[in-house]
PDB file of N, CA and C in Angstrom:
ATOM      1  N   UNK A   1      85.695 169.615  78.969  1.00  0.00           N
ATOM      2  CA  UNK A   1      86.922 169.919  79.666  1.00  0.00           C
ATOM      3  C   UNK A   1      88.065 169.189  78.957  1.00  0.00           C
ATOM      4  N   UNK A   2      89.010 169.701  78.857  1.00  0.00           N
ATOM      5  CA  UNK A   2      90.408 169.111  78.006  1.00  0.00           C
ATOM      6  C   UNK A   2      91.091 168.529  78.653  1.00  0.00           C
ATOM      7  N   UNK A   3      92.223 167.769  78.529  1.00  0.00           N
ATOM      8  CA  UNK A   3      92.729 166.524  79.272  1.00  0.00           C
ATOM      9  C   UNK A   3      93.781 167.054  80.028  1.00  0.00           C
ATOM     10  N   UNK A   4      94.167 168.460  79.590  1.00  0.00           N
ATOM     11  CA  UNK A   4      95.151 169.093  80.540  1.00  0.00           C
ATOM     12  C   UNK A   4      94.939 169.688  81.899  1.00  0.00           C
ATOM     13  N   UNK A   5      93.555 170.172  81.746  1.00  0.00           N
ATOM     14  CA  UNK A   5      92.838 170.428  82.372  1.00  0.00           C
ATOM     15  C   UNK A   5      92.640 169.304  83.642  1.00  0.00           C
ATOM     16  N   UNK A   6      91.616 168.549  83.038  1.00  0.00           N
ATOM     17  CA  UNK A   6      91.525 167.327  83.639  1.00  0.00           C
ATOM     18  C   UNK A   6      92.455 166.891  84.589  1.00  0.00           C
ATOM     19  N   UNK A   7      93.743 166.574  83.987  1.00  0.00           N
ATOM     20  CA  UNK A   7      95.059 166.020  84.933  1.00  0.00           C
ATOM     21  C   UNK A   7      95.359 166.803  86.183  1.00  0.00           C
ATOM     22  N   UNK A   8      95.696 167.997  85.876  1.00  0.00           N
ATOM     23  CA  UNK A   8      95.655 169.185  86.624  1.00  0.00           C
ATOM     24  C   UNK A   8      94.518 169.044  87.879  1.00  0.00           C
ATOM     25  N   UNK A   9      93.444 169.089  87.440  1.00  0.00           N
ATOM     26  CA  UNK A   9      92.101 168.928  88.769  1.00  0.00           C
ATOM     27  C   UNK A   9      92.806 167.047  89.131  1.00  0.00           C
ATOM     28  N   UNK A  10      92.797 166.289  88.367  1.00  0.00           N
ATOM     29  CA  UNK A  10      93.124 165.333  89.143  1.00  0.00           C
ATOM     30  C   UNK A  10      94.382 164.878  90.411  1.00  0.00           C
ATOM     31  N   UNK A  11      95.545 165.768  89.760  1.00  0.00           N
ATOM     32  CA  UNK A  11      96.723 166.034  89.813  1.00  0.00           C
ATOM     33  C   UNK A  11      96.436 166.062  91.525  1.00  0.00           C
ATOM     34  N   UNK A  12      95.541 167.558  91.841  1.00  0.00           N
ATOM     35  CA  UNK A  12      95.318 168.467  92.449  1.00  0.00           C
ATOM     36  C   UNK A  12      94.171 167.125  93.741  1.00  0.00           C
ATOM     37  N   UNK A  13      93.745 167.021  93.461  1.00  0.00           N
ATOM     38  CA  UNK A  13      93.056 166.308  94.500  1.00  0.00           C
ATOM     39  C   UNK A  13      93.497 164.623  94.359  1.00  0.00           C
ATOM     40  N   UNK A  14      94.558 164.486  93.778  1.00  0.00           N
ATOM     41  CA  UNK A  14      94.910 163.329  94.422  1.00  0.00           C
ATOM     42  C   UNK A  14      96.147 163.534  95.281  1.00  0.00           C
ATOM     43  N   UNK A  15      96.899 164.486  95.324  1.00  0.00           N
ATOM     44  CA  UNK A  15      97.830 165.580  96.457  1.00  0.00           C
ATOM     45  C   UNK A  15      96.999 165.710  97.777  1.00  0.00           C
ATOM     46  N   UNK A  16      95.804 166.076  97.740  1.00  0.00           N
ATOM     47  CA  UNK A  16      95.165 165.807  98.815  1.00  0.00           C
ATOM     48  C   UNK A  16      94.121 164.809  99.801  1.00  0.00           C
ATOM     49  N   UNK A  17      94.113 164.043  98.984  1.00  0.00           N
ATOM     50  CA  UNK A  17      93.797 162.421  99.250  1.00  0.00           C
ATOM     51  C   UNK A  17      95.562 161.772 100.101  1.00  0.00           C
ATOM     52  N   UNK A  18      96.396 161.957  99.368  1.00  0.00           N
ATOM     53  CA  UNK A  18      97.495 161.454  99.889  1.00  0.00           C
ATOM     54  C   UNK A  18      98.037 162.104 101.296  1.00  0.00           C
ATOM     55  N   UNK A  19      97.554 163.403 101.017  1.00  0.00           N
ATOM     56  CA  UNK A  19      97.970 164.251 102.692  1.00  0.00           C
ATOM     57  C   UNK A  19      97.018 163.872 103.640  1.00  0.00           C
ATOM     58  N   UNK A  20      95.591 163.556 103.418  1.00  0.00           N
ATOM     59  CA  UNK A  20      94.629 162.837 103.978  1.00  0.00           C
ATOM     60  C   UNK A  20      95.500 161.588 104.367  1.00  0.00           C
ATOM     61  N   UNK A  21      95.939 160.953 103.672  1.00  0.00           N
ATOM     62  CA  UNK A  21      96.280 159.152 104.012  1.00  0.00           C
ATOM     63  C   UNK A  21      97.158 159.349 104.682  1.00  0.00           C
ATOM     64  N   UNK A  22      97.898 160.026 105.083  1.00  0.00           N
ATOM     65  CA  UNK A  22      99.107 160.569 105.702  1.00  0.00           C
ATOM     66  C   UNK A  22      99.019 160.887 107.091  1.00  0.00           C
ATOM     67  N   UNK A  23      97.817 161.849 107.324  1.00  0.00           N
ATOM     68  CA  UNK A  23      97.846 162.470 108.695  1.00  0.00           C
ATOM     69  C   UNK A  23      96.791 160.853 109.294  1.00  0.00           C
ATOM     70  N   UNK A  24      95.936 160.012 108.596  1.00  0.00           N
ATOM     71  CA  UNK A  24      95.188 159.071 109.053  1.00  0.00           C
ATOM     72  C   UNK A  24      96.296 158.002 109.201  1.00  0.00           C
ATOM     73  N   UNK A  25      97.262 157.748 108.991  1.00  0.00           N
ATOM     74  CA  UNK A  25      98.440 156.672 109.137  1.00  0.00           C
ATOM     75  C   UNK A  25      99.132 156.968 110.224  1.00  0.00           C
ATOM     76  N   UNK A  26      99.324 158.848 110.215  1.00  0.00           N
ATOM     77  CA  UNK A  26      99.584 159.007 111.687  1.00  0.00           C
ATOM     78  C   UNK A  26      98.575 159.014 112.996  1.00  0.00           C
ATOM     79  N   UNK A  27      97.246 159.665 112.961  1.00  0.00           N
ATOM     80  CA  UNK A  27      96.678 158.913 113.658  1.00  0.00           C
ATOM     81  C   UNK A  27      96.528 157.083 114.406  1.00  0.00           C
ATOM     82  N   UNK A  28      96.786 156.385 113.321  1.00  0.00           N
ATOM     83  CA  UNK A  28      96.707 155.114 113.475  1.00  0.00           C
ATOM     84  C   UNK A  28      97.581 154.898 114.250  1.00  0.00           C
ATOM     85  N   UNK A  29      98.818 155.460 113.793  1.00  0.00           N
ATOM     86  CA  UNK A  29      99.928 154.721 114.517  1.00  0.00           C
ATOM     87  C   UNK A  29      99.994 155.519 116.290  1.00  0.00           C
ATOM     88  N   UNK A  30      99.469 156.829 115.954  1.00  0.00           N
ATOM     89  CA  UNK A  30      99.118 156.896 117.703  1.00  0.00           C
ATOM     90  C   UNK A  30      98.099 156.098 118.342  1.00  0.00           C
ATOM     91  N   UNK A  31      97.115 156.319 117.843  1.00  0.00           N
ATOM     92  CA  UNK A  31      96.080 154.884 118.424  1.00  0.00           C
ATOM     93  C   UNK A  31      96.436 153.835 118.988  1.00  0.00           C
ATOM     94  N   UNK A  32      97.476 153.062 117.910  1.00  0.00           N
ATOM     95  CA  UNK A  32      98.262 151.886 118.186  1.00  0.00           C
ATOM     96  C   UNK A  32      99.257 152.146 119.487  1.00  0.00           C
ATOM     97  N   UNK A  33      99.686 152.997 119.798  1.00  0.00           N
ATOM     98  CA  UNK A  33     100.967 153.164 120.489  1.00  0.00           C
ATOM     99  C   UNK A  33      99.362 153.486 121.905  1.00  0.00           C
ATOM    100  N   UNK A  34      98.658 154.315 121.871  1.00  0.00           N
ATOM    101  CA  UNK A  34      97.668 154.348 123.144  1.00  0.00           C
ATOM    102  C   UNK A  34      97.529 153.150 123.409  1.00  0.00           C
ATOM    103  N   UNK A  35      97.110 152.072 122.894  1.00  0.00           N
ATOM    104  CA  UNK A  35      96.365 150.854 123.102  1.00  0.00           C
ATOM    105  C   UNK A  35      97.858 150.119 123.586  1.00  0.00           C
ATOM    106  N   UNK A  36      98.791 150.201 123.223  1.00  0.00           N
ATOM    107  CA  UNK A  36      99.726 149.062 123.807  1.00  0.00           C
ATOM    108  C   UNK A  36     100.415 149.504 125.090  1.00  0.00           C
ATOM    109  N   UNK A  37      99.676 150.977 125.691  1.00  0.00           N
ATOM    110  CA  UNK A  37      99.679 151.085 126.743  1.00  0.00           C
ATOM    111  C   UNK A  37      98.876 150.304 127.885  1.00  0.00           C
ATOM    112  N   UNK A  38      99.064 149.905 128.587  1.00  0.00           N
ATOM    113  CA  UNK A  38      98.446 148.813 129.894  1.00  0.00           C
ATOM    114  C   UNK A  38      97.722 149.354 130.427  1.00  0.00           C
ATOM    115  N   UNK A  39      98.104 150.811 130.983  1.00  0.00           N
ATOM    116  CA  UNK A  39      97.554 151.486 132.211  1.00  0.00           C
ATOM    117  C   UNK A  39      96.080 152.143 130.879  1.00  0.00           C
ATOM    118  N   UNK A  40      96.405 152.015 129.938  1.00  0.00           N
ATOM    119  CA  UNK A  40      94.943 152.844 128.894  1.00  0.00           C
ATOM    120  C   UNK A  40      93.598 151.658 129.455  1.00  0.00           C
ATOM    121  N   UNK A  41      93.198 151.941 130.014  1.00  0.00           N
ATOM    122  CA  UNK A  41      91.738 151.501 130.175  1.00  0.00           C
ATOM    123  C   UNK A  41      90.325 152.801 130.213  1.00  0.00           C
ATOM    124  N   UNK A  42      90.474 152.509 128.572  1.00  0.00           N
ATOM    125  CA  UNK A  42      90.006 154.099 128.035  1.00  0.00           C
ATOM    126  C   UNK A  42      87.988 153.595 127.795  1.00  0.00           C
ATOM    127  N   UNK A  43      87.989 152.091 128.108  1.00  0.00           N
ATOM    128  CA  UNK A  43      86.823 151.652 128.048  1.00  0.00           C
ATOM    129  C   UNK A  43      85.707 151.735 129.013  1.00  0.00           C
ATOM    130  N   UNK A  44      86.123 151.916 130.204  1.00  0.00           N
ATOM    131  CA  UNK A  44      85.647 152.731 131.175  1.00  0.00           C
ATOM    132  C   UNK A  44      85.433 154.079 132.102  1.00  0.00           C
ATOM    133  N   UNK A  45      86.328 154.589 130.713  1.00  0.00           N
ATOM    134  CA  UNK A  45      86.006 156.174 130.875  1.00  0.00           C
ATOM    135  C   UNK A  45      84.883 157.046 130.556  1.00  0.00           C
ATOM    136  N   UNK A  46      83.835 157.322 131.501  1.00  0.00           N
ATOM    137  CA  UNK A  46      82.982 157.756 131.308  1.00  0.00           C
ATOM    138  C   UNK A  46      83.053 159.302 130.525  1.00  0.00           C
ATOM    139  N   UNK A  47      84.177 159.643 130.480  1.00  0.00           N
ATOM    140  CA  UNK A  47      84.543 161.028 130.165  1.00  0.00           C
ATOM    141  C   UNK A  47      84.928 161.247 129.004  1.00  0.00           C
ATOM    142  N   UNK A  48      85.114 160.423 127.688  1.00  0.00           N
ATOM    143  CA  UNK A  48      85.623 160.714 126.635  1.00  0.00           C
ATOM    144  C   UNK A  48      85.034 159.375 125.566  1.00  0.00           C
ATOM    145  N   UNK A  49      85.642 159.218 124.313  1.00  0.00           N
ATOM    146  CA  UNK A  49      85.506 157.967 123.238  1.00  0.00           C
ATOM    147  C   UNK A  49      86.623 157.565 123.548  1.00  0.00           C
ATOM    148  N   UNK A  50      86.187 156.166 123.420  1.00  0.00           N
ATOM    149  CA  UNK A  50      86.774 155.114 123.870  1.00  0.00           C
ATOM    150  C   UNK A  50      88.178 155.021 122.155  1.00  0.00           C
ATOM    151  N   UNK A  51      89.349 154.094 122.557  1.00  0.00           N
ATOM    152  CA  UNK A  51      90.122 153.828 121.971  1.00  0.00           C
ATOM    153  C   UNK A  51      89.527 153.518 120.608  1.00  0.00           C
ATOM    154  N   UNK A  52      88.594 152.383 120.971  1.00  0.00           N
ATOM    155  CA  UNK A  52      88.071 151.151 119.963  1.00  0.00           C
ATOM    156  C   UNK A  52      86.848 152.716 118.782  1.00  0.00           C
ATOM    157  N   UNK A  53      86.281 153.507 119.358  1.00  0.00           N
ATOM    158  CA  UNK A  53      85.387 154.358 119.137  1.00  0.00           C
ATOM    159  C   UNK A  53      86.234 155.074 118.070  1.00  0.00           C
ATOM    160  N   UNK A  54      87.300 155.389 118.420  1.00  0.00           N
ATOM    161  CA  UNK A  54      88.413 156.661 117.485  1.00  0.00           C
ATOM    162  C   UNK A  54      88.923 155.757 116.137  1.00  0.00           C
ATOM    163  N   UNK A  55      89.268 154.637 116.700  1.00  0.00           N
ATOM    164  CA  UNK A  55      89.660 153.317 115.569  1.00  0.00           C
ATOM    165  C   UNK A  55      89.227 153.383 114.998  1.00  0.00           C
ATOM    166  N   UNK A  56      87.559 152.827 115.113  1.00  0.00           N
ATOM    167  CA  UNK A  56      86.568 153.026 113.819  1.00  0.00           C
ATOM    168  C   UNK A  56      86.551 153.852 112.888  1.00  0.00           C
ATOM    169  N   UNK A  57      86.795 155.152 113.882  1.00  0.00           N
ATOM    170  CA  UNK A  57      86.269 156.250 113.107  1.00  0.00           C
ATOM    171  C   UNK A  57      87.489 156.580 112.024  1.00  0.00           C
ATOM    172  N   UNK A  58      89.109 156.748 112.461  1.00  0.00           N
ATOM    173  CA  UNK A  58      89.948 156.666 111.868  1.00  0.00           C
ATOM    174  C   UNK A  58      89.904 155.850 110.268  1.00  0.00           C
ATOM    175  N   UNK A  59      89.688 154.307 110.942  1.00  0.00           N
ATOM    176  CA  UNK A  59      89.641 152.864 109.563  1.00  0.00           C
ATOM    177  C   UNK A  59      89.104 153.810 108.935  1.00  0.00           C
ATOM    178  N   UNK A  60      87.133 154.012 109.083  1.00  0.00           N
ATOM    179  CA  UNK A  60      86.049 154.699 108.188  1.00  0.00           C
ATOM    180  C   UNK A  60      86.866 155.619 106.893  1.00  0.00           C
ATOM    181  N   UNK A  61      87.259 156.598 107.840  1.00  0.00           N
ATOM    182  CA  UNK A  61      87.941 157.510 106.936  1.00  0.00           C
ATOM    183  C   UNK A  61      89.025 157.211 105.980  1.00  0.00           C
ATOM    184  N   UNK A  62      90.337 156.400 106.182  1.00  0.00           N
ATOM    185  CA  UNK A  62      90.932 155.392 105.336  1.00  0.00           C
ATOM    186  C   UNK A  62      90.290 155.059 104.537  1.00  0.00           C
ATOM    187  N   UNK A  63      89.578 154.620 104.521  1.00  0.00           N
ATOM    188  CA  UNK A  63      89.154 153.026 103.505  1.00  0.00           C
ATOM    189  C   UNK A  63      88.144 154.154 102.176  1.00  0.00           C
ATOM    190  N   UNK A  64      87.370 155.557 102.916  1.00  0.00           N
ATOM    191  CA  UNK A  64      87.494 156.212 102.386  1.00  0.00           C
ATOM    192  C   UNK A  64      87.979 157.147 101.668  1.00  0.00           C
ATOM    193  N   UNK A  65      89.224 157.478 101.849  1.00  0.00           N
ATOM    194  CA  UNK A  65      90.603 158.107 101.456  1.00  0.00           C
ATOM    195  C   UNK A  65      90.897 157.394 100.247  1.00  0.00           C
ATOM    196  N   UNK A  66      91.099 155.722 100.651  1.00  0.00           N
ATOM    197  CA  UNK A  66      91.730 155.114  99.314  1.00  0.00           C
ATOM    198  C   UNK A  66      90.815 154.798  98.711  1.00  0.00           C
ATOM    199  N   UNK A  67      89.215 154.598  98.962  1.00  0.00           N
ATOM    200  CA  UNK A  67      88.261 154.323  97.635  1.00  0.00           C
ATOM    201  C   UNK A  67      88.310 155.917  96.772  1.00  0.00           C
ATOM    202  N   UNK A  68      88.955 157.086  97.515  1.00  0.00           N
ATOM    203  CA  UNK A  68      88.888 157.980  96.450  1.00  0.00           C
ATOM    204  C   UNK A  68      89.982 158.002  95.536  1.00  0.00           C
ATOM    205  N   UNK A  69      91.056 157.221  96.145  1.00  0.00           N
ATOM    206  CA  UNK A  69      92.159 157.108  95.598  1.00  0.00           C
ATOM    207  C   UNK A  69      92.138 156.523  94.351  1.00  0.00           C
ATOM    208  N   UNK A  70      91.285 155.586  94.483  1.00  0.00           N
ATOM    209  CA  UNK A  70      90.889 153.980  93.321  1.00  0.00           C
ATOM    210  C   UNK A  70      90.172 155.097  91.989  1.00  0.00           C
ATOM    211  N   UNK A  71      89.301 155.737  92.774  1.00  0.00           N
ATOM    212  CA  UNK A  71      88.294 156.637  91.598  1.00  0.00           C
ATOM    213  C   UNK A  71      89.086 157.173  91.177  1.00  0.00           C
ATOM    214  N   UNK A  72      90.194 157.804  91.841  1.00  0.00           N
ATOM    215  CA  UNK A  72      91.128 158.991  90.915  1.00  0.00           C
ATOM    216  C   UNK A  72      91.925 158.321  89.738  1.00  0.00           C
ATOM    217  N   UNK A  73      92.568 157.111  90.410  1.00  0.00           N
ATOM    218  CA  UNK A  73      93.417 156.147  89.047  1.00  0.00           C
ATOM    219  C   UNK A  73      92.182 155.603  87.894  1.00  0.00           C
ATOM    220  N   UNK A  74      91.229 155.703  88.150  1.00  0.00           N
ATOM    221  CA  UNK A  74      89.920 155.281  86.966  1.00  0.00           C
ATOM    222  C   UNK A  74      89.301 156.699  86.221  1.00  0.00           C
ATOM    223  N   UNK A  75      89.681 157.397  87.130  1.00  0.00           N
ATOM    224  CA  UNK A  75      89.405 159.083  86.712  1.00  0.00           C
ATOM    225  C   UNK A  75      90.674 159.153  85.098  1.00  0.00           C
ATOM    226  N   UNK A  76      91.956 159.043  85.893  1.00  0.00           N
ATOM    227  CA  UNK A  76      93.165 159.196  85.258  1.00  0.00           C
ATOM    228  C   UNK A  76      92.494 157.918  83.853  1.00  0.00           C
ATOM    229  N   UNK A  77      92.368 157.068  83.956  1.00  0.00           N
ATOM    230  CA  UNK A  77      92.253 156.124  83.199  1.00  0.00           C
ATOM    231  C   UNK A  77      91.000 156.455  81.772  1.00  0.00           C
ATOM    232  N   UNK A  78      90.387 157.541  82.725  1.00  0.00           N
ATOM    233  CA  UNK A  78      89.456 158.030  81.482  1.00  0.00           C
ATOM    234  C   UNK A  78      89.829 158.720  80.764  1.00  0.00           C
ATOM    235  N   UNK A  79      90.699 159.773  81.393  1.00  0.00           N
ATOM    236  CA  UNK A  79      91.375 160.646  80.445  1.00  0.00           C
ATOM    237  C   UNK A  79      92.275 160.141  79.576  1.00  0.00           C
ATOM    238  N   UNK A  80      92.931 158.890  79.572  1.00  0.00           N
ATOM    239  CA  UNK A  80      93.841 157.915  78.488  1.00  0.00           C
ATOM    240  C   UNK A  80      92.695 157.995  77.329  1.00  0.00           C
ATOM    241  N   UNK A  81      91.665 157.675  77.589  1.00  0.00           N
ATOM    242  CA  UNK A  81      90.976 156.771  76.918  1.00  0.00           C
ATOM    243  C   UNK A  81      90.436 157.609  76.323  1.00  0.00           C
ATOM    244  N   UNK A  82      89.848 158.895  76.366  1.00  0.00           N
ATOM    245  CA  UNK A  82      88.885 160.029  75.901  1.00  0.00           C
ATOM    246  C   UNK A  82      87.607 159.762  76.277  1.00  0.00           C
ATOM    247  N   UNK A  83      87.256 159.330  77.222  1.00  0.00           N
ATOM    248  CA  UNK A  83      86.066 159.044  77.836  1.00  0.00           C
ATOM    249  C   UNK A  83      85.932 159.929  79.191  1.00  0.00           C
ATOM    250  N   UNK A  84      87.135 160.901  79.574  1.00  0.00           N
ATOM    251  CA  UNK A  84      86.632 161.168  81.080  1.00  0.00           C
ATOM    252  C   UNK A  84      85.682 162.920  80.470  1.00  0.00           C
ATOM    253  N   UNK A  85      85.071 162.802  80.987  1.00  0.00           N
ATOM    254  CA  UNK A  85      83.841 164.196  81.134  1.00  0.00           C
ATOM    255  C   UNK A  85      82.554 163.559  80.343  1.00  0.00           C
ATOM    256  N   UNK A  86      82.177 162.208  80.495  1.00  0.00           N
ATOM    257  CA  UNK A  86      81.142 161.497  79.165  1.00  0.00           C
ATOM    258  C   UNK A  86      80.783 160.892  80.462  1.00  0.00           C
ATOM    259  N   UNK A  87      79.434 160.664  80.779  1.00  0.00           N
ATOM    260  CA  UNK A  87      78.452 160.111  81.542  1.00  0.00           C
ATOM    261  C   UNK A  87      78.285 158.384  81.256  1.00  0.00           C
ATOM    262  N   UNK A  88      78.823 157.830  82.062  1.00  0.00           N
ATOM    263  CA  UNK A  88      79.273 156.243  81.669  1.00  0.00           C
ATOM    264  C   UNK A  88      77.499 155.804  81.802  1.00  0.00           C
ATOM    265  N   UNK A  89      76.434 156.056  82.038  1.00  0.00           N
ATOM    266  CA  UNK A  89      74.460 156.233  82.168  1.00  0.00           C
ATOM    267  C   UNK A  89      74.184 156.414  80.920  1.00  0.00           C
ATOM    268  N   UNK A  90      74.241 157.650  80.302  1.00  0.00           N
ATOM    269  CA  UNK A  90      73.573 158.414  79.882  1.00  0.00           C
ATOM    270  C   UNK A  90      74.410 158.377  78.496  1.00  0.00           C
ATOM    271  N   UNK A  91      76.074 158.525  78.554  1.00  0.00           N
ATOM    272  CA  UNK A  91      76.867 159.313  77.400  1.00  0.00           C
ATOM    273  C   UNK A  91      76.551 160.804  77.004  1.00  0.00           C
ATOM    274  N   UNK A  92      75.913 161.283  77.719  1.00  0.00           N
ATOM    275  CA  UNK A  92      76.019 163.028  77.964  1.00  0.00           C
ATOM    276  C   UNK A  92      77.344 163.238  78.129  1.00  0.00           C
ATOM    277  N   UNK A  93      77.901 164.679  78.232  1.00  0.00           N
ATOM    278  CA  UNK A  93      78.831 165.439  78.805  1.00  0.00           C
ATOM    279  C   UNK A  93      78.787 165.847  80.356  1.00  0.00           C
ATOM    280  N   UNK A  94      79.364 165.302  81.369  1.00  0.00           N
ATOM    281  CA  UNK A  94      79.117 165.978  82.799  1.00  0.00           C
ATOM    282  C   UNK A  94      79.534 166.996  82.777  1.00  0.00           C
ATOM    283  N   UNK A  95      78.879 167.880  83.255  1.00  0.00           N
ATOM    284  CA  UNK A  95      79.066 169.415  83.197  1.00  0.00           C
ATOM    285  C   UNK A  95      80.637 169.928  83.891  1.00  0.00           C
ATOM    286  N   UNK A  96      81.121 171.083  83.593  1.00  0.00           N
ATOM    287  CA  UNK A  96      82.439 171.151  84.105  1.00  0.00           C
ATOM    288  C   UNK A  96      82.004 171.511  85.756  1.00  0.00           C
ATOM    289  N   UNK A  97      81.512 172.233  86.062  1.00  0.00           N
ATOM    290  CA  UNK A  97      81.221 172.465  87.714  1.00  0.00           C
ATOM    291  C   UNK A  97      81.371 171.212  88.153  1.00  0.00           C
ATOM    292  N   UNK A  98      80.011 169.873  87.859  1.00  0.00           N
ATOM    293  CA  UNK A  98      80.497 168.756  88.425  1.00  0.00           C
ATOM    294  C   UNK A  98      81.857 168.205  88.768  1.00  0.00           C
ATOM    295  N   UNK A  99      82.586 168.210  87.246  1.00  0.00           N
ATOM    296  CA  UNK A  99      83.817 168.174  87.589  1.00  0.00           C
ATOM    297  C   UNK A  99      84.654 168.558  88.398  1.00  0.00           C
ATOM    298  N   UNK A 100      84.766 169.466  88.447  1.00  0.00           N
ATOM    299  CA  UNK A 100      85.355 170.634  89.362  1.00  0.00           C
ATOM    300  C   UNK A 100      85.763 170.402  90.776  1.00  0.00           C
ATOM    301  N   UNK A 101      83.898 170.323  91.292  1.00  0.00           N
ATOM    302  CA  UNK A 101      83.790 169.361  92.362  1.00  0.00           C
ATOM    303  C   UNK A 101      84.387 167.927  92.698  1.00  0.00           C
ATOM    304  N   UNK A 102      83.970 167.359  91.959  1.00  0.00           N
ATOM    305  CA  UNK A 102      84.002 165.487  91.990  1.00  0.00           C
ATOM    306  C   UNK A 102      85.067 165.320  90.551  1.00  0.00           C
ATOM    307  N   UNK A 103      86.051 165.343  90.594  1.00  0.00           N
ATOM    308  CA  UNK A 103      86.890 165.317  89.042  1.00  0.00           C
ATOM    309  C   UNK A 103      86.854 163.983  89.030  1.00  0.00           C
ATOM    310  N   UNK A 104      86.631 162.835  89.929  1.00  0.00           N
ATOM    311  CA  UNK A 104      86.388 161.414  89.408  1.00  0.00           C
ATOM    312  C   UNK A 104      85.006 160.732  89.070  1.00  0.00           C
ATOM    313  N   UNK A 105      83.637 161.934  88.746  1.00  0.00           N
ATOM    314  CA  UNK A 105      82.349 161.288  88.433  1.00  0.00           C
ATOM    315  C   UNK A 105      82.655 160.760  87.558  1.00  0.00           C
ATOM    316  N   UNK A 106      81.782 159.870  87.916  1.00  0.00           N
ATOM    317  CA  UNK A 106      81.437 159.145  85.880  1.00  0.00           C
ATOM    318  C   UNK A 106      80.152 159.172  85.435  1.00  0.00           C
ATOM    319  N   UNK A 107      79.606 159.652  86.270  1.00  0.00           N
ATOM    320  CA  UNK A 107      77.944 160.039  85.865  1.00  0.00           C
ATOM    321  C   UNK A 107      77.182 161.792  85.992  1.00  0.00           C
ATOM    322  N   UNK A 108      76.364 161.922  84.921  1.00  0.00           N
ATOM    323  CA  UNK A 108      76.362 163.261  85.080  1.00  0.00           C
ATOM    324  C   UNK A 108      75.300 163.563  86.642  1.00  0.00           C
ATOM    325  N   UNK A 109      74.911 164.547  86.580  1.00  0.00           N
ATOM    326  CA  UNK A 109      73.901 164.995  87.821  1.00  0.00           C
ATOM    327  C   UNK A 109      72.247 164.399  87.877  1.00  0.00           C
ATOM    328  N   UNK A 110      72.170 164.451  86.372  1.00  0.00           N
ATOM    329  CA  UNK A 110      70.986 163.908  86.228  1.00  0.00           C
ATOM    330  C   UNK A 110      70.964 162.151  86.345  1.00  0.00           C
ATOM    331  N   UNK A 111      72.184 161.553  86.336  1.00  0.00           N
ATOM    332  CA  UNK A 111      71.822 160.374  86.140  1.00  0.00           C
ATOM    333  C   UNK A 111      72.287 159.838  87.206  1.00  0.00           C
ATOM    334  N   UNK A 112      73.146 160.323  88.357  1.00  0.00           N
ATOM    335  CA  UNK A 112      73.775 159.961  89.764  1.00  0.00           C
ATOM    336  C   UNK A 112      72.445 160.759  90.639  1.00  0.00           C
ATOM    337  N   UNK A 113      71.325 161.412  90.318  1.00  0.00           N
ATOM    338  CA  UNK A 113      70.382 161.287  91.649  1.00  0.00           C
ATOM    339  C   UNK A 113      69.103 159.841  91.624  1.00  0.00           C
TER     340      UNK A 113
END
């Protein structure tokens, strides 16, 4: 795969990592605004997930958002270098489909199972 290429798929899903971090920042900040409500005593609601339950789940997804974020600037960083589509295992070629999919692997299929 060529580096124009490359940028482009990276380009492209790091646009959507950031709209991800976006709608999860707004979540947060409603969360936050539920909880500094008094009358929310959402911990004894037998009827729904609890405040603390959605939190988690929210953080989870963050922390996942920006570890893809991290891969994408090391993604970008391969393509400086002429190393991105080369199996950092093996030194094979990762196939372009992989790419495609995952544009920040660094390992091919055979060597990431």
């Amino acid at each position: 795969m060529d580096a124009v290429t490359a940028t482009r798929m990276l380009d492209d899903r790091e646009r959507e990592v950031e709209h991800r971090l976006s709608r999860l920042r707004d979540d947060e900040a409603s969360l936050r605004h539920d909880r500094a409500d008094a009358t929310a005593d959402d911990e004894h609601d037998p009827e729904g997930s609890t405040l603390s339950g959605e939190w988690a789940q929210v953080d989870a997804l963050r922390r996942g958002a920006e570890s893809e974020r991290a891969e994408i600037l090391a993604a970008r960083e391969r393509v400086a270098s002429g190393t991105f589509g080369v199996c950092e295992q093996c030194g094979r070629s990762i196939a372009d489909e992989r790419l495609e999919a995952r544009p920040f692997a660094r390992r091919c299929i055979a060597c990431a199972t």
